[in-house]
Protein backbone atom coordinates (compact mmCIF):
# COMPACT_ATOMS: atom_id res chain seq x y z
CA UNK A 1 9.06 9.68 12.48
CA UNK A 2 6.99 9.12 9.24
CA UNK A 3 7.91 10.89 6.63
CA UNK A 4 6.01 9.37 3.93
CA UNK A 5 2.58 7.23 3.47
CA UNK A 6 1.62 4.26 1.35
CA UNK A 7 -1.73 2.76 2.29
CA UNK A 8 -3.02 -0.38 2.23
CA UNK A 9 -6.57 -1.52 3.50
CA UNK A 10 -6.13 -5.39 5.67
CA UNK A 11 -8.69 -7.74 5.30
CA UNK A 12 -9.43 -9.93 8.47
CA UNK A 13 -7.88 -8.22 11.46
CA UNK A 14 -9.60 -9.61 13.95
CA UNK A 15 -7.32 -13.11 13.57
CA UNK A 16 -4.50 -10.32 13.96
CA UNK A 17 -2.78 -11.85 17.13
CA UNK A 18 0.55 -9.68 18.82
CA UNK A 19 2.32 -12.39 20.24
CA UNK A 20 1.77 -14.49 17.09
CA UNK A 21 2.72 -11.54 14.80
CA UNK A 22 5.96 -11.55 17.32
CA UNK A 23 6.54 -15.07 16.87
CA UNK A 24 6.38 -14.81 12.90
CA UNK A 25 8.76 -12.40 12.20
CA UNK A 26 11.12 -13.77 14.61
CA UNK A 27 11.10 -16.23 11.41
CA UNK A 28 12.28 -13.78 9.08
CA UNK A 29 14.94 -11.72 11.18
CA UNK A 30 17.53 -9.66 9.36
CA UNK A 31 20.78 -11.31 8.59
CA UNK A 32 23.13 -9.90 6.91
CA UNK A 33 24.38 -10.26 3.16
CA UNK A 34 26.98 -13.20 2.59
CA UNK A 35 29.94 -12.59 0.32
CA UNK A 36 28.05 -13.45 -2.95
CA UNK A 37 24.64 -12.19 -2.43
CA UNK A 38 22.82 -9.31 -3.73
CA UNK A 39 19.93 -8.88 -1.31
CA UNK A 40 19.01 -9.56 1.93
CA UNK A 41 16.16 -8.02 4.10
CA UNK A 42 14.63 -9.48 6.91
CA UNK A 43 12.83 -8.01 10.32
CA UNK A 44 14.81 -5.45 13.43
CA UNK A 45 13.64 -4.19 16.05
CA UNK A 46 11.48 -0.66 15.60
CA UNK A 47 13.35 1.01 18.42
CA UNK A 48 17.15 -0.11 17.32
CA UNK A 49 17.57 -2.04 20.63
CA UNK A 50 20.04 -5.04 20.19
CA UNK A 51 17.47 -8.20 20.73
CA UNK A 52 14.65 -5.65 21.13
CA UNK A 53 11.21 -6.71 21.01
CA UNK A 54 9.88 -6.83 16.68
CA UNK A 55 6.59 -5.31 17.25
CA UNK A 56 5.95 -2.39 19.42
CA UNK A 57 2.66 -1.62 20.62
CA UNK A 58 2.33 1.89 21.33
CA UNK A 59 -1.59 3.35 22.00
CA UNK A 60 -3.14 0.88 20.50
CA UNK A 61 -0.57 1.35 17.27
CA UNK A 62 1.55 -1.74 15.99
CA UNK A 63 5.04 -0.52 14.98
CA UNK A 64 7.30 -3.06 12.62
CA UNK A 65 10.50 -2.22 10.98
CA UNK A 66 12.53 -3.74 7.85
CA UNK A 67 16.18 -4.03 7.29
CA UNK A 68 17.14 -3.98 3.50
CA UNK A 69 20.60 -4.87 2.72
CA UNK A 70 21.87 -4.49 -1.02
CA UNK A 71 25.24 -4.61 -2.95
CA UNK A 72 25.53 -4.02 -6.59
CA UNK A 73 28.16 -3.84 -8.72
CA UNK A 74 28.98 -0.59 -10.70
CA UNK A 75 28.13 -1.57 -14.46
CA UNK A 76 30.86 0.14 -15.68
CA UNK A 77 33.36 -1.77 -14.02
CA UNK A 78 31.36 -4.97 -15.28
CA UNK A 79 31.09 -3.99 -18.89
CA UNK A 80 34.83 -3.01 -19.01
CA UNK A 81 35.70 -6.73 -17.68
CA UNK A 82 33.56 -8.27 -19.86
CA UNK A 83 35.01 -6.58 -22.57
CA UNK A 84 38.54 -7.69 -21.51
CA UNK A 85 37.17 -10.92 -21.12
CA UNK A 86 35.61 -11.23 -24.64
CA UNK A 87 38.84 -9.53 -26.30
CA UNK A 88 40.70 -12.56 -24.47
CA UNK A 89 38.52 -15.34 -25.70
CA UNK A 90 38.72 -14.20 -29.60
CA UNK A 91 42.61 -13.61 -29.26
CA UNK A 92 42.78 -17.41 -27.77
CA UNK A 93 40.13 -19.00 -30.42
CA UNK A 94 39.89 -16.45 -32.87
CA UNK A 95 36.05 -15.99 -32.60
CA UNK A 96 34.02 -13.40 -30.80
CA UNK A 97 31.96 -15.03 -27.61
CA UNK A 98 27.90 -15.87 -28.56
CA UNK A 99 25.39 -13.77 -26.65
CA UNK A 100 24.62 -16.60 -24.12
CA UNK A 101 28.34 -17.17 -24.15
CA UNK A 102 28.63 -13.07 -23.09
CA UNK A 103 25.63 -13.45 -20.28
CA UNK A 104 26.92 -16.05 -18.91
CA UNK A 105 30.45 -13.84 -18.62
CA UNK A 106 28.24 -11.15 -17.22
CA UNK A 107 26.95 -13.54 -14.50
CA UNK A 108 30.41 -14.58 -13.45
CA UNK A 109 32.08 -11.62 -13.40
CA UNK A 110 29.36 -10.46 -10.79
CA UNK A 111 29.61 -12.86 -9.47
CA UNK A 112 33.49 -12.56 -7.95
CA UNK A 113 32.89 -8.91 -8.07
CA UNK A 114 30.43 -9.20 -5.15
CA UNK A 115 32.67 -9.88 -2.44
CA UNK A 116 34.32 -6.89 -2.97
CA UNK A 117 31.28 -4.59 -2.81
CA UNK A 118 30.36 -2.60 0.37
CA UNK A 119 26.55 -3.19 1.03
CA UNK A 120 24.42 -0.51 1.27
CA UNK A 121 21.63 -0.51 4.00
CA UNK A 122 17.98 1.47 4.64
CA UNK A 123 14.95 0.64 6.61
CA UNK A 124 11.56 0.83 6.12
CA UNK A 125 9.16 1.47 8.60
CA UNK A 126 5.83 0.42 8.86
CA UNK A 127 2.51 0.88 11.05
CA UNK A 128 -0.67 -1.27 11.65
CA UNK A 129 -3.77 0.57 12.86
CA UNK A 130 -6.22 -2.28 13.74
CA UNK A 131 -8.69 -0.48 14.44
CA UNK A 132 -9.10 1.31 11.62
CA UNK A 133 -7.71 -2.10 9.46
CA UNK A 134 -4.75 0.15 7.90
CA UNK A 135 -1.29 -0.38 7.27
CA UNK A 136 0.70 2.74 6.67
CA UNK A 137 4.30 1.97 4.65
CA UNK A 138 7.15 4.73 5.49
CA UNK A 139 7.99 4.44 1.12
CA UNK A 140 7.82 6.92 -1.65
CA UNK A 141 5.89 4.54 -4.05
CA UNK A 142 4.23 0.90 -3.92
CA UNK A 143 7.25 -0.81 -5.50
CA UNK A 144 9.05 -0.07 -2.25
CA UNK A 145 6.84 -1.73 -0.14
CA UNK A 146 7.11 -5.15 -2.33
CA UNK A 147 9.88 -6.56 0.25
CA UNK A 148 7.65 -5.78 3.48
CA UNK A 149 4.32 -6.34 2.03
CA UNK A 150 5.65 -10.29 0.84
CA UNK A 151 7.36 -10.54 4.20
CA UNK A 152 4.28 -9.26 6.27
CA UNK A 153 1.68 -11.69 4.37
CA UNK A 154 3.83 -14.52 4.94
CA UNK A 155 4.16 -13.17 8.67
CA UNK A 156 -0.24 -12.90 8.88
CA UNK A 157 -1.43 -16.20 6.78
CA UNK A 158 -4.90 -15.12 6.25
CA UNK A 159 -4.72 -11.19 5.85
CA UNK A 160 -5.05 -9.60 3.06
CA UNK A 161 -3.14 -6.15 2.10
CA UNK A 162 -4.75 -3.82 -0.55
CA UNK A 163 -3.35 -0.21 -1.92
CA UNK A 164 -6.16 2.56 -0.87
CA UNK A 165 -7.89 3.60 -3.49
CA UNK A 166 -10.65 6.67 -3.57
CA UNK A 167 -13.67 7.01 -5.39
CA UNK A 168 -12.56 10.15 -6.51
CA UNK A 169 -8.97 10.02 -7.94
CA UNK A 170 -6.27 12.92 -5.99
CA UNK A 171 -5.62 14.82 -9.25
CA UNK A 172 -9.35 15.11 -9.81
CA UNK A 173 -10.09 16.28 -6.17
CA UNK A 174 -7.02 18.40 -6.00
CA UNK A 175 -8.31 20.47 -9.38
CA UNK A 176 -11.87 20.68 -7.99
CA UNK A 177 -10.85 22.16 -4.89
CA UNK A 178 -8.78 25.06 -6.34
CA UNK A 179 -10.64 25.81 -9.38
CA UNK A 180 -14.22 25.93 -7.12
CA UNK A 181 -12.41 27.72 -4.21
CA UNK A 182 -14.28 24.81 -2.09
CA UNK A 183 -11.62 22.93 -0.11
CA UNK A 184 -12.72 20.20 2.38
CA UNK A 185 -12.97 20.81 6.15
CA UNK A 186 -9.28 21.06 7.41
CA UNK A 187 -7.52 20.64 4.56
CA UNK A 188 -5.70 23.77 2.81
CA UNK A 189 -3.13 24.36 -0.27
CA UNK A 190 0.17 24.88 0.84
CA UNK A 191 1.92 26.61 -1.94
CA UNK A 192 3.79 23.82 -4.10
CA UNK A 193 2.57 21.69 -6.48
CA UNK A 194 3.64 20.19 -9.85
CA UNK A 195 1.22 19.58 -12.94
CA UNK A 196 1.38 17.05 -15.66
CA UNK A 197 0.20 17.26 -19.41
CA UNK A 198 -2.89 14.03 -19.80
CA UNK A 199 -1.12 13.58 -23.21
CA UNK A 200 1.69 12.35 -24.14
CA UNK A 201 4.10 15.75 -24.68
CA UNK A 202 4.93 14.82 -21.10
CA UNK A 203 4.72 18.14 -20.43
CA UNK A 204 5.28 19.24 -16.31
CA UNK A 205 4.71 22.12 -14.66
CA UNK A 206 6.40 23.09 -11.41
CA UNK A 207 5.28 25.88 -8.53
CA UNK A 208 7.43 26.11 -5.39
CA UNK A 209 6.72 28.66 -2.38
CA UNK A 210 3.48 29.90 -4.86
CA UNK A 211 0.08 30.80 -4.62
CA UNK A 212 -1.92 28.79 -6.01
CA UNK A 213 -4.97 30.27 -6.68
CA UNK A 214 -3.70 32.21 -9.43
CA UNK A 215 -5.10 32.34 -13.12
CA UNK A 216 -2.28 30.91 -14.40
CA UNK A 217 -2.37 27.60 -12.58
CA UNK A 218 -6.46 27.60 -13.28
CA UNK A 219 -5.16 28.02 -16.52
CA UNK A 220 -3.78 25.21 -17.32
CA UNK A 221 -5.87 23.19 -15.65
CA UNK A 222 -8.28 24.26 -17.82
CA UNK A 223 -6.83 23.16 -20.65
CA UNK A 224 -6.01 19.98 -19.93
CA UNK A 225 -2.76 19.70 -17.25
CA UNK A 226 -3.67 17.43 -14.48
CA UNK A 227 -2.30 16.99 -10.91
CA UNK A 228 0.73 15.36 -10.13
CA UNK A 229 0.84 16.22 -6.31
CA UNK A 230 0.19 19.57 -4.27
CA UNK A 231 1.07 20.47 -1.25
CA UNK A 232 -1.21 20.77 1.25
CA UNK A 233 -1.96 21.40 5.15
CA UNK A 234 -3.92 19.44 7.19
CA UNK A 235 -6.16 21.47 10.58
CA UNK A 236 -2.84 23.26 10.98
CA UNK A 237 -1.43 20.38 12.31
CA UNK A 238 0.32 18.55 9.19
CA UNK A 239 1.84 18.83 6.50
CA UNK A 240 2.53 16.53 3.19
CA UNK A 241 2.24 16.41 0.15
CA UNK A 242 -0.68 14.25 -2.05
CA UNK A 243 0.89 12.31 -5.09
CA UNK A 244 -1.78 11.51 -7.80
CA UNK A 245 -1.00 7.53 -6.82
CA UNK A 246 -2.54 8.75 -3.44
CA UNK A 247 0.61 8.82 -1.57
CA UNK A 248 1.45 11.35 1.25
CA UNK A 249 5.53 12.57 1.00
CA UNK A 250 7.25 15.23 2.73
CA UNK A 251 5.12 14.48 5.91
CA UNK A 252 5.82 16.92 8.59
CA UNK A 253 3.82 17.31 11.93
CA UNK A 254 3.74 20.78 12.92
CA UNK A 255 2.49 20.78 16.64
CA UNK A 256 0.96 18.81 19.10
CA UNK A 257 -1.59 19.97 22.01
CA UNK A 258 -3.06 16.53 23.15
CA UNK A 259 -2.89 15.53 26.65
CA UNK A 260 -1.30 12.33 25.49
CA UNK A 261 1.30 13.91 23.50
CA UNK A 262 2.44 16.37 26.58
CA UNK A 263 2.52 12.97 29.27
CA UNK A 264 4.65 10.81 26.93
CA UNK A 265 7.01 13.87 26.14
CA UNK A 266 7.23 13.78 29.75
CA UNK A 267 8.43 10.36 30.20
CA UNK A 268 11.82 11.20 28.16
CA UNK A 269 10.69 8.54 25.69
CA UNK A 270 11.07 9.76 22.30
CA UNK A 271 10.28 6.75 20.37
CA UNK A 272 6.88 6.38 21.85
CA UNK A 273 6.60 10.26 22.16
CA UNK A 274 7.26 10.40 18.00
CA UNK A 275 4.55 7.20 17.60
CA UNK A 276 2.32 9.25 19.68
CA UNK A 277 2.53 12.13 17.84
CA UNK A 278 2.47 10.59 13.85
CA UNK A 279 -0.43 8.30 15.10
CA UNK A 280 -2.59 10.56 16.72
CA UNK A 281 -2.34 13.26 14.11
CA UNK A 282 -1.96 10.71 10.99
CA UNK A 283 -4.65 8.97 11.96
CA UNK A 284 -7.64 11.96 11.60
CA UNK A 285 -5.63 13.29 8.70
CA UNK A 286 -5.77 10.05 6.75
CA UNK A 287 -9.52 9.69 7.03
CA UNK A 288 -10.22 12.79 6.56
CA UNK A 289 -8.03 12.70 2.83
CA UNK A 290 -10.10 9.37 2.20
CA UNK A 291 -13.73 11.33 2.88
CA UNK A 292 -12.69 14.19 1.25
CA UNK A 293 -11.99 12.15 -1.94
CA UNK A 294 -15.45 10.58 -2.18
CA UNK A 295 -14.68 7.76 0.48
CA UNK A 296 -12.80 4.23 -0.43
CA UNK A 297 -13.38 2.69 -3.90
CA UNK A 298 -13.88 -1.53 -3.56
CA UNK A 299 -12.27 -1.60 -6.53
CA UNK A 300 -9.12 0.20 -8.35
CA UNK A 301 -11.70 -0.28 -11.60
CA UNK A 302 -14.73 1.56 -9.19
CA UNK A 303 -11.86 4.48 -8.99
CA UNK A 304 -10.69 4.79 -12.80
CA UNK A 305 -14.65 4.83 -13.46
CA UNK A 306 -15.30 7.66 -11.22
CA UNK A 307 -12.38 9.81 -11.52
């Protein structure tokens, strides 16, 4: 269901109110893109159900889903017209066209261009765990969660929504672990990871379907090649990889054995059978991560200083 994890602390959530939440995104519903527009995004139901409800509540788990609708035109095609279009002009007046003269070309020519582009559409799922005041984006980076966040703070007037940050930085936990042999409770390497130089060579290092715990990784840790992301396993149960940004990718959940997990299965739901699962599971993984990195920094500065 989740296949990757951006996480933001939210501030306030005890004003956090479902039918209100309901109510506010109602406000900000998908619609599609008209002829001339770039970008459109808006709210759809979580389960894909025509007039479905916006927010699912599933154990205790809010579930809220963005449509993102985009059409761009190829440049190629636009720098081709705009050359024909500039050719045209100095033929006509015998002068080349001024740089604001050429933008505003470039502006027009997308402009009736756009009609004729096929949109392209993806959605991004999201998850609010009130209890533990954490809202889990489905993206590969912050950027991507721009659209929702905006959206969702205009949706919760009041709440606040912060990126995680550890006291301990990933890279720094991720080298301590494997050069001291000392991994936290539950959590295990899981033979990929890629390495960055801290200079600027830009230097990377890749290791797929690897050991680890070789001298040649410890090597270049040692001198000076930091963590971009590993691999790793959580209790058996999970697996994902840890960015350096503190992002979880490539999340996979490997089993299940709760009682809950076996009931819903039974019910022939699998939307709430897949919540079930990624919240149950996600849920102990991500605090575990957090404790295992030191516990939550107050501050991104509080994290730079530490790591």
């Amino acid at each position: 269901m989740i296949k990757n994890a951006v996480l933001f602390r939210m501030s306030n959530t005890a004003i956090l109110n479902l039918q209100s939440l309901e109510e506010a995104l109602l406000k900000q519903t998908f619609t599609e893109c008209s002829p001339t527009q770039e970008l459109s995004f808006g709210w759809v139901p979580p389960r894909g159900e025509e007039h479905g409800a916006l927010v699912e509540t599933i154990n205790g788990h809010w579930i809220i889903k963005m449509m993102v609708e985009s059409k761009k035109v190829p440049t190629d095609i636009v720098t081709r017209k705009l050359a024909e279009a500039c050719d045209k002009i100095e033929l006509e007046s015998g002068r080349k066209p001024g740089k604001k003269q050429q933008r505003d070309l470039k502006e027009e020519l997308k402009f009736g261009l756009l009609p004729s582009v096929l949109p392209k559409r993806h959605t991004i799922l999201a998850w609010l765990d009130n209890k533990a005041s954490i809202l889990v984006v489905d993206a590969s980076s912050v950027g991507k969660c721009d659209l929702l966040i905006s959206s969702l703070v205009k949706a919760t007037d009041g709440i606040n929504y912060t990126p995680i940050c550890t006291k301990q930085s990933p890279s720094t936990g991720m080298s301590e672990w494997l050069l001291s042999g000392n991994w936290p409770m539950k959590l295990a390497e899981n033979r990929a990871c890629e390495l960055k130089a801290a200079d600027d060579s830009k230097a990377k290092v890749r290791y797929d379907n690897h050991c680890l715990s070789i001298e040649e990784i410890k090597g270049h840790l040692t001198t000076g090649k930091v963590f971009k992301s590993m691999a790793l396993e959580w209790n058996q149960r999970v697996s994902f990889t840890l960015t350096d940004s503190m992002i979880l990718k490539k999340i996979d959940v490997l089993g299940s054995n709760s009682e809950a997990d076996s009931n819903t299965a039974a019910n022939g739901d699998n939307f709430d059978t897949d919540v079930v699962i990624a919240t149950s599971t996600l849920t102990q993984t991500i605090q575990d991560l957090i404790e295992s990195l030191g516990g939550e920094a107050e501050t991104q500065e509080q994290a730079e200083a530490v790591a």
